[in-house]
Protein backbone atom coordinates (compact mmCIF):
# COMPACT_ATOMS: atom_id res chain seq x y z
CA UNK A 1 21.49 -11.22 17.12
CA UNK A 2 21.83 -7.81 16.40
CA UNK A 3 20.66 -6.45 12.82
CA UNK A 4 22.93 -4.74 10.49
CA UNK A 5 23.92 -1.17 10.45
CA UNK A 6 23.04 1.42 7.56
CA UNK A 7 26.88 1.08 7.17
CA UNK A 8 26.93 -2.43 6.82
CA UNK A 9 24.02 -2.23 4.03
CA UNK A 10 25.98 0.42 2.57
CA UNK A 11 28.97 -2.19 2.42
CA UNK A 12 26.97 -4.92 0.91
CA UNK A 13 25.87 -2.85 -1.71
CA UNK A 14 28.44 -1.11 -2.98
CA UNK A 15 29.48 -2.98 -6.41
CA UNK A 16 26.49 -2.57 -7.04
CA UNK A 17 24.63 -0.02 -9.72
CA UNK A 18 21.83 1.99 -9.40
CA UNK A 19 18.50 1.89 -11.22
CA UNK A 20 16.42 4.65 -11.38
CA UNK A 21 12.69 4.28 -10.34
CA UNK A 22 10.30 4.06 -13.31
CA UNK A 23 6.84 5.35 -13.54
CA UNK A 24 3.92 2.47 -14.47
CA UNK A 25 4.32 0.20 -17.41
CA UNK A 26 1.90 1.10 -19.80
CA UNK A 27 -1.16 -0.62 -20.69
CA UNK A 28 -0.88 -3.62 -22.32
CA UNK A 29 -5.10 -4.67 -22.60
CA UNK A 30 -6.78 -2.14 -20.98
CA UNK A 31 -10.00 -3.30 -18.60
CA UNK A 32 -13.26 -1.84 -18.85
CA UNK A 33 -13.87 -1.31 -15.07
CA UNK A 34 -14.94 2.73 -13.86
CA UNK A 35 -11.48 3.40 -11.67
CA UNK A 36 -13.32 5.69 -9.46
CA UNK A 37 -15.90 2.71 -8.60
CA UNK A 38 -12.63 0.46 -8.60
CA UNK A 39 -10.83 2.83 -5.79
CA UNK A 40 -14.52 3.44 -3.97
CA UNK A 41 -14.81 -0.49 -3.29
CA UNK A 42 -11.55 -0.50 -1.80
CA UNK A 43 -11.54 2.33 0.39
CA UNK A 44 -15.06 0.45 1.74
CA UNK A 45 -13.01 -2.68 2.02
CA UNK A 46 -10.39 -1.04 3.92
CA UNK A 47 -12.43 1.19 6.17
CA UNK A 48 -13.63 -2.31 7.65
CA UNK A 49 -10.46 -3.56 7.88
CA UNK A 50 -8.92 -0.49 9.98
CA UNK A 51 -11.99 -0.73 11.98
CA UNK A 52 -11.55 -4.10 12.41
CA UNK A 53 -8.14 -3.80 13.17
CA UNK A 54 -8.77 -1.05 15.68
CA UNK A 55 -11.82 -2.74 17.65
CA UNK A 56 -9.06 -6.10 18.36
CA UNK A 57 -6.11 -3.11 19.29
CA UNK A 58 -8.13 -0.94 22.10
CA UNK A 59 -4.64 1.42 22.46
CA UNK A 60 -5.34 2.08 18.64
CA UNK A 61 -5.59 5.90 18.58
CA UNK A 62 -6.26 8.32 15.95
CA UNK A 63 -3.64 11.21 15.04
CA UNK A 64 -5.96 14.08 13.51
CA UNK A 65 -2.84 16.03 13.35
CA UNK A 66 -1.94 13.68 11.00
CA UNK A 67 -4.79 12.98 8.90
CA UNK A 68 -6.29 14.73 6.13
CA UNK A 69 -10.34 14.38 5.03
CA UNK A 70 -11.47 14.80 1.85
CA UNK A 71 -12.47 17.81 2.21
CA UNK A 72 -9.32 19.63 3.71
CA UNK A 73 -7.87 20.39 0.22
CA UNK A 74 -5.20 17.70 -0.03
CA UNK A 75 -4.89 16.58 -3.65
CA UNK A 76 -2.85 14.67 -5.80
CA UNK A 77 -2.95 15.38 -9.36
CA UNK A 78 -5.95 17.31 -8.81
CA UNK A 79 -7.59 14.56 -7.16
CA UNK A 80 -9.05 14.38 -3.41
CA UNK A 81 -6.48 12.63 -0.87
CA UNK A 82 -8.15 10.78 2.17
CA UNK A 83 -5.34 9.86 4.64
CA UNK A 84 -6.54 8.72 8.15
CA UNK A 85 -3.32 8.04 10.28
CA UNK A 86 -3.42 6.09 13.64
CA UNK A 87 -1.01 4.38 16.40
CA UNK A 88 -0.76 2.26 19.26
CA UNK A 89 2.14 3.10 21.36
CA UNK A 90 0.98 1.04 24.13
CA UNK A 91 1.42 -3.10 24.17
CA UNK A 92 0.65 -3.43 20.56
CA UNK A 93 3.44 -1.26 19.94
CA UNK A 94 1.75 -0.22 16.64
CA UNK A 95 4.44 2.66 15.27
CA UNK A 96 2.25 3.82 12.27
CA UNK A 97 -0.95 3.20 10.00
CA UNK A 98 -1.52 5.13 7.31
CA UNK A 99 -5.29 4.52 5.30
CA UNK A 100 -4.69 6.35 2.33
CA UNK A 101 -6.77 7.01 -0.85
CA UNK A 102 -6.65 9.07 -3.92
CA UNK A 103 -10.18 9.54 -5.39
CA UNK A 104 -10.03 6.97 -8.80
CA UNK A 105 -5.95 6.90 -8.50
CA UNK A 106 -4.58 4.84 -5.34
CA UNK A 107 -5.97 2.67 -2.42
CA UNK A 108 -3.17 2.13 0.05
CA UNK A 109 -2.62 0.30 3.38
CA UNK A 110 0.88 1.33 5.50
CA UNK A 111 1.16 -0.33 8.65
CA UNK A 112 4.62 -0.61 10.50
CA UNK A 113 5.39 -2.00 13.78
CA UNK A 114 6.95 -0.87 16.85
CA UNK A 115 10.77 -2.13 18.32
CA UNK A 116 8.23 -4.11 20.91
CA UNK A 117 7.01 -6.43 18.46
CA UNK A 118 8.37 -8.86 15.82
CA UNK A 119 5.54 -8.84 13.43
CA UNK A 120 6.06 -7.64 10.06
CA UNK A 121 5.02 -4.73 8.69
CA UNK A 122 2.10 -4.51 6.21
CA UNK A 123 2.49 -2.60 2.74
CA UNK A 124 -0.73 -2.71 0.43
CA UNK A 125 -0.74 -0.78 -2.69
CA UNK A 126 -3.26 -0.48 -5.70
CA UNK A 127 -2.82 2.39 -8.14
CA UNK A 128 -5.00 2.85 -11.35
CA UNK A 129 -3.91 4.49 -14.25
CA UNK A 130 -4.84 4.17 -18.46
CA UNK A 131 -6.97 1.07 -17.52
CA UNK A 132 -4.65 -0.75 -15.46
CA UNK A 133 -4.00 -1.91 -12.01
CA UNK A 134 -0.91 -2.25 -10.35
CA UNK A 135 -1.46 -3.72 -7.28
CA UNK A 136 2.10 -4.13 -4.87
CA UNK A 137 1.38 -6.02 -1.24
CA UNK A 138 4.62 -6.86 1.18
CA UNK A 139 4.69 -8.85 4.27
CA UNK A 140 7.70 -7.35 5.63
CA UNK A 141 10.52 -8.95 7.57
CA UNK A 142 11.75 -7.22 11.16
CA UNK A 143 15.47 -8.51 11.03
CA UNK A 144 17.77 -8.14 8.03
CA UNK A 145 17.92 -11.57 5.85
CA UNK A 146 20.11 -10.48 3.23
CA UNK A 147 17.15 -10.79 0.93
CA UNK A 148 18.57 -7.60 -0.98
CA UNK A 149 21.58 -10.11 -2.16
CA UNK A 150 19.30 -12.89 -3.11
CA UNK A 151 19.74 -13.99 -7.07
CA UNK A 152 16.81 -14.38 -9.28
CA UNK A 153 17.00 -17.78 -8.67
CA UNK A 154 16.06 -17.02 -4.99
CA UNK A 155 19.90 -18.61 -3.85
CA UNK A 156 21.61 -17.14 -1.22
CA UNK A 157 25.52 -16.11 -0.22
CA UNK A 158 26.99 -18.67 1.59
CA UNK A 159 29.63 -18.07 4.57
CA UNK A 160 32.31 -18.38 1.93
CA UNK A 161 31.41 -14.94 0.99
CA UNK A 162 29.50 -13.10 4.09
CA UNK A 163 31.48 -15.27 6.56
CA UNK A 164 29.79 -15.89 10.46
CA UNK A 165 26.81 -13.04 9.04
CA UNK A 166 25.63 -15.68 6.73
CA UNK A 167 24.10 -17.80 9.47
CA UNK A 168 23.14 -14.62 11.60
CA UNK A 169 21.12 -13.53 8.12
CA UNK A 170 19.70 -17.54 7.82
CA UNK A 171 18.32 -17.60 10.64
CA UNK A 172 16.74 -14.28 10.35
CA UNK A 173 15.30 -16.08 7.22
CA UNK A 174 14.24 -19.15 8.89
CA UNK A 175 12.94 -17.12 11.91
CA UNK A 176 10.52 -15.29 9.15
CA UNK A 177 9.73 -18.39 7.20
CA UNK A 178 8.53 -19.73 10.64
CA UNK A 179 6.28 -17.47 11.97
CA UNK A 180 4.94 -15.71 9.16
CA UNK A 181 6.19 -16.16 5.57
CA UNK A 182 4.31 -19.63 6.06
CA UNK A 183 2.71 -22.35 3.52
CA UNK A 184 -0.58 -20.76 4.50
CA UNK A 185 0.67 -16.87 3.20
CA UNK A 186 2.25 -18.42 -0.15
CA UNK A 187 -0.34 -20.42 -1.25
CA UNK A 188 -2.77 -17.48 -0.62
CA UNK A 189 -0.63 -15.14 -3.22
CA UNK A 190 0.41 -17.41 -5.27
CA UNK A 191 -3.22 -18.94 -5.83
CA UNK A 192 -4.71 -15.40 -6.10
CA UNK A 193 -2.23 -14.03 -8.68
CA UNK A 194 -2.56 -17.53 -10.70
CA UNK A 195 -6.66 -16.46 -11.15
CA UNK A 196 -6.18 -12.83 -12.08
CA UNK A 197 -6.46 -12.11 -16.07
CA UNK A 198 -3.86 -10.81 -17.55
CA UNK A 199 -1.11 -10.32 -15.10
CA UNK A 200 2.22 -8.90 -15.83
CA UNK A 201 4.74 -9.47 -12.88
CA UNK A 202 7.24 -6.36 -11.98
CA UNK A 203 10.67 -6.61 -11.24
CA UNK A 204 11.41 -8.20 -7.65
CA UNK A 205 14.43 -9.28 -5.55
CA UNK A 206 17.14 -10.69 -7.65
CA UNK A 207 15.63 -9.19 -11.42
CA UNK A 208 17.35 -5.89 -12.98
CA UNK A 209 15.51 -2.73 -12.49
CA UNK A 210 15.14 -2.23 -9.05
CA UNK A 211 16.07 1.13 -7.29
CA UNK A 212 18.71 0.24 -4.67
CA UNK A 213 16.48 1.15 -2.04
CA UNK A 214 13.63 -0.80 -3.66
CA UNK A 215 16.33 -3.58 -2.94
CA UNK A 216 17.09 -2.98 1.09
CA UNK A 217 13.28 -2.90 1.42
CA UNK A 218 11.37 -5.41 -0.16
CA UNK A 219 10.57 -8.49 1.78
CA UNK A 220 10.99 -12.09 0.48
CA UNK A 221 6.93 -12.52 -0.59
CA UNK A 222 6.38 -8.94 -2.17
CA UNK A 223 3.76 -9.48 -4.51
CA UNK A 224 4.36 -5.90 -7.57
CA UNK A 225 1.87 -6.74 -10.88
CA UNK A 226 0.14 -5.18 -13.18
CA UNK A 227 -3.35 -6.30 -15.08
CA UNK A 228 -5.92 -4.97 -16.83
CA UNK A 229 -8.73 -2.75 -14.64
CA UNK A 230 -11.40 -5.52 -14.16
CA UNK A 231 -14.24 -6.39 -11.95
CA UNK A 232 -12.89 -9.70 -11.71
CA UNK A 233 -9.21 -8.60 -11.02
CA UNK A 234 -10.57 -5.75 -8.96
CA UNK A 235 -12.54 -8.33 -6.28
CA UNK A 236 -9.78 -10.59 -6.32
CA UNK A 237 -7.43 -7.53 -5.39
CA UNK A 238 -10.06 -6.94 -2.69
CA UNK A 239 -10.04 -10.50 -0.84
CA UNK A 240 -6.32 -10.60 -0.68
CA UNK A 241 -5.94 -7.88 0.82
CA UNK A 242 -8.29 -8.46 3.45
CA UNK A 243 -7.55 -11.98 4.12
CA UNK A 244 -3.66 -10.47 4.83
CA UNK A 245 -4.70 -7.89 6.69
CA UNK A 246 -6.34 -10.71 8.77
CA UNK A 247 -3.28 -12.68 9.03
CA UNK A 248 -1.51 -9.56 10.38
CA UNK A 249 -4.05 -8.62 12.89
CA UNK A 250 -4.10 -12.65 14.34
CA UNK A 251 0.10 -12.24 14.44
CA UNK A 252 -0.45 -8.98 16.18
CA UNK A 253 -2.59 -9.79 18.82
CA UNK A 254 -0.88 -12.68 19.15
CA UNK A 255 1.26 -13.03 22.30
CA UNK A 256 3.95 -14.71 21.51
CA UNK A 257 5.30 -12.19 18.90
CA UNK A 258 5.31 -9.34 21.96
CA UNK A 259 8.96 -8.43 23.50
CA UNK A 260 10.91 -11.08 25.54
CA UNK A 261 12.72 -9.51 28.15
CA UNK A 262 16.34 -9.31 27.51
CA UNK A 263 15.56 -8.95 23.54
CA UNK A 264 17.89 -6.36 22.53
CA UNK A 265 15.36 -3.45 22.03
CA UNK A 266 17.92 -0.68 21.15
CA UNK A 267 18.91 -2.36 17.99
CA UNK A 268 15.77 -3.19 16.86
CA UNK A 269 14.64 0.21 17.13
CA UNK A 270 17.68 1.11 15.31
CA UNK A 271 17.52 -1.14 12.51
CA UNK A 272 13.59 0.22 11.95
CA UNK A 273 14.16 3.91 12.32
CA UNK A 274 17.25 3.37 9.58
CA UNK A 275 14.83 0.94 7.69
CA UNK A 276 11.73 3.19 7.90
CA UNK A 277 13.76 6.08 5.92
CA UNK A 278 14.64 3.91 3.35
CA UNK A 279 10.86 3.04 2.92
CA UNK A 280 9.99 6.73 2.26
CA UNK A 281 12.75 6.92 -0.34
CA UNK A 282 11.60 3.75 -1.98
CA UNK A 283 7.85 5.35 -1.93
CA UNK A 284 8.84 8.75 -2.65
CA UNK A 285 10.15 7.49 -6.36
CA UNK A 286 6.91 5.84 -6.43
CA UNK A 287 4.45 8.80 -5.87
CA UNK A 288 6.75 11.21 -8.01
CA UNK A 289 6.61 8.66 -10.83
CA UNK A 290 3.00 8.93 -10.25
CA UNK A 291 1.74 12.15 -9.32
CA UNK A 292 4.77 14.30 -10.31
CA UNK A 293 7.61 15.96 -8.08
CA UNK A 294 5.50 17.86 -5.75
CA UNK A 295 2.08 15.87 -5.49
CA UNK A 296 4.18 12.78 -5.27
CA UNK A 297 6.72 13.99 -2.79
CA UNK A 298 3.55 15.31 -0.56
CA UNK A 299 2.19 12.40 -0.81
CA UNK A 300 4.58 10.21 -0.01
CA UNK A 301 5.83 12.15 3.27
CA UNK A 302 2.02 12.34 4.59
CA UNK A 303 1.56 8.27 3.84
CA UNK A 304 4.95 7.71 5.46
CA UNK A 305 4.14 9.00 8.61
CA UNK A 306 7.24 9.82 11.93
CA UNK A 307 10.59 8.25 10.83
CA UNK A 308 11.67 8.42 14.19
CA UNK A 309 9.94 5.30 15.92
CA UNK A 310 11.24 6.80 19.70
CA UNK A 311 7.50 7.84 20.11
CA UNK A 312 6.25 4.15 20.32
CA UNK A 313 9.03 3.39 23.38
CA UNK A 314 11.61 2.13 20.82
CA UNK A 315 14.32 4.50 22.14
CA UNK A 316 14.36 3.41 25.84
C-alpha cells in the first residue's frame, strides 16, 4: 500500500509539542583513549567497508563533485572534513553514500536507498567530544510504520484510533521485522551495547526529548548512547558497525529486495524524497549542536547529499 503523505505526518503529529535538539550530554567518566587515534581507526574501518561495499555494487560510482579531501579546505570547527560521496543509479538503485570524517571529532556512514529497492537505509554515527563517545547507528525502515506514535513501552495505536491505516502501518511493521529488523540484527545490538562500559542510553521513540523530526525519522532499532572514550568501547564501536554494514550489503545484493513489477514506484519515491528532507533537518540540529550554526549547517548539507532522489530513476 501506498505510504503516507507529508500531510498525513503532519496530521498525526499535530497535538503534539516540540522539543528542541540538544547538543551532547556532558561527560559523565571521561575515557582515556587519544580521539584523534579513536576517529583514525574508524575512518580505516570504514574505508574497507565502502570498498567493500563498492567491489560487490560494480554501478557504484564516485561523485568528485561531491566530495571533499582533506586537503580542499573543508573544516568543521577548525578541523579537516573528509567526505567521499558515491551512487549507484543503476540496479542497485543506491541514491546516496556519504563517508564522512572530521579529523578527532566524527566518523560517519550515510547510505540511503533508491525507490527501486526496499532495503533500509544505513545511518552510522560516532562523534567525540570532552572524552566521550556518542555513537548513533539506524537500520532504517522504507514504508511508514507509525513508529513516530509508538509509546515508551514500544505499544502501538490500534484501529480504534488510526482506523483501516493501522493495519496498512502493521504490516509495514511486520514487513520490516521480516526481512530485516530480524533476531539476528537485535541480538547483535543489544549484545554489543550490554559489553560496552559505561553506557548512557539517549532518548528514543516513545521517551521525551526528541525533536519532532527526530521522531518521523528514527527507525524501530536506532541504537543513540553515550560512554566514556575507550579502547575497549572504541573496538566494540568498530565491529558493529562493520558487521551492519555487512548485513546491509548481503540485503542489497540480495535479489529479492529489488523492484517487483507493478510495485507502486511513484509513491515510494515520494515518500523518500519527503522522508530524505526530514533527515537533513533531523541532522542539521545535530551538526549545529556540534560544530555551531555555520560549520554544522555545512556540514550537514554536504553529508546529506541530493534530496531529490529523481536522479536514481525514482521519478519515472
Amino acid at each position: 500500500s501506498a505510504a503516507p503523505s507529508f500531510e498525513e505526518y503532519l496530521k498525526q503529529r499535530a497535538n503534539e509539542g516540540t522539543t528542541a535538539a540538544t547538543a551532547p550530554p556532558k561527560p559523565i567518566a571521561e575515557g582515556d583513549f587519544d580521539a584523534t587515534a579513536a576517529i583514525s581507526a574508524m575512518e580505516t574501518s570504514q574505508t574497507k567497508t565502502v570498498g567493500d561495499i563498492a567491489a560487490a555494487i560494480p554501478d557504484l560510482a564516485p561523485k568528485p563533485d561531491q566530495s571533499y579531501a582533506k586537503n580542499d579546505g573543508f573544516t568543521a570547527m577548525d578541523k579537516a572534513v573528509s567526505l567521499q560521496a558515491s551512487d549507484a543509479p543503476g540496479p542497485a538503485n543506491v541514491a546516496w553514500i556519504s563517508d564522512l570524517s572530521v579529523d578527532g571529532a566524527l566518523s560517519s556512514l550515510t547510505i540511503f536507498n533508491g525507490p527501486l529497492s526496499d532495503v533500509p537505509h544505513l545511518i552510522q554515527r560516532c562523534f567525540i567530544n570532552e572524552g566521550m563517545l556518542h555513537f548513533f547507528l539506524d537500520v532504517r525502515p522504507r514504508a511508514y510504520g507509525a513508529h513516530d506514535l509508538r509509546d515508551a513501552d514500544g505499544n502501538y495505536l490500534g484501529p480504534e484510533t488510526l482506523g483501516r491505516k493501522a493495519f496498512e502501518y502493521s504490516g509495514a511493521r511486520k514487513d520490516y521485522d521480516t526481512k530485516f529488523g530480524t533476531e539476528e540484527l537485535i541480538s547483535l545490538l543489544d549484545d554489543t551495547v550490554a559489553k560496552l562500559e559505561g553506557v548512557t542510553k539517549n532518548p528514543g521513540l516513545g521517551d521525551e526529548g526528541l525533536s519532532e523530526l527526530e521522531k518521523v525519522t528514527l527507525g524501530p532499532l536506532a541504537v543513540d548512547i553515550s560512554m566514556p572514550l575507550t579502547s575497549d568501547n572504541v573496538d566494540a564501536i568498530i565491529g558493529l558497525r562493520e558487521k551492519v554494514a555487512s548485513m546491509w550489503l548481503g540485503w542489497a545484493t540480495d535479489d529479492s529486495h529489488a523492484h517487483r513489477p507493478g510495485a507502486p514506484v511513484n509513491s515510494q519515491y515520494v515518500y523518500d524524497t519527503k522522508y530524505r528532507q526530514n533527515c537533513y533537518g533531523a541532522l542539521l540540529d545535530k551538526y549545529v549542536g556540534y560544530f555551531g550554526q555555520a560549520d554544522g549547517a555545512k556540514l550537514a548539507a554536504a553529508d546529506s547529499g541530493p534530496l531529490d532522489e529523481a536522479y536514481v530513476g525514482g521519478g519515472s
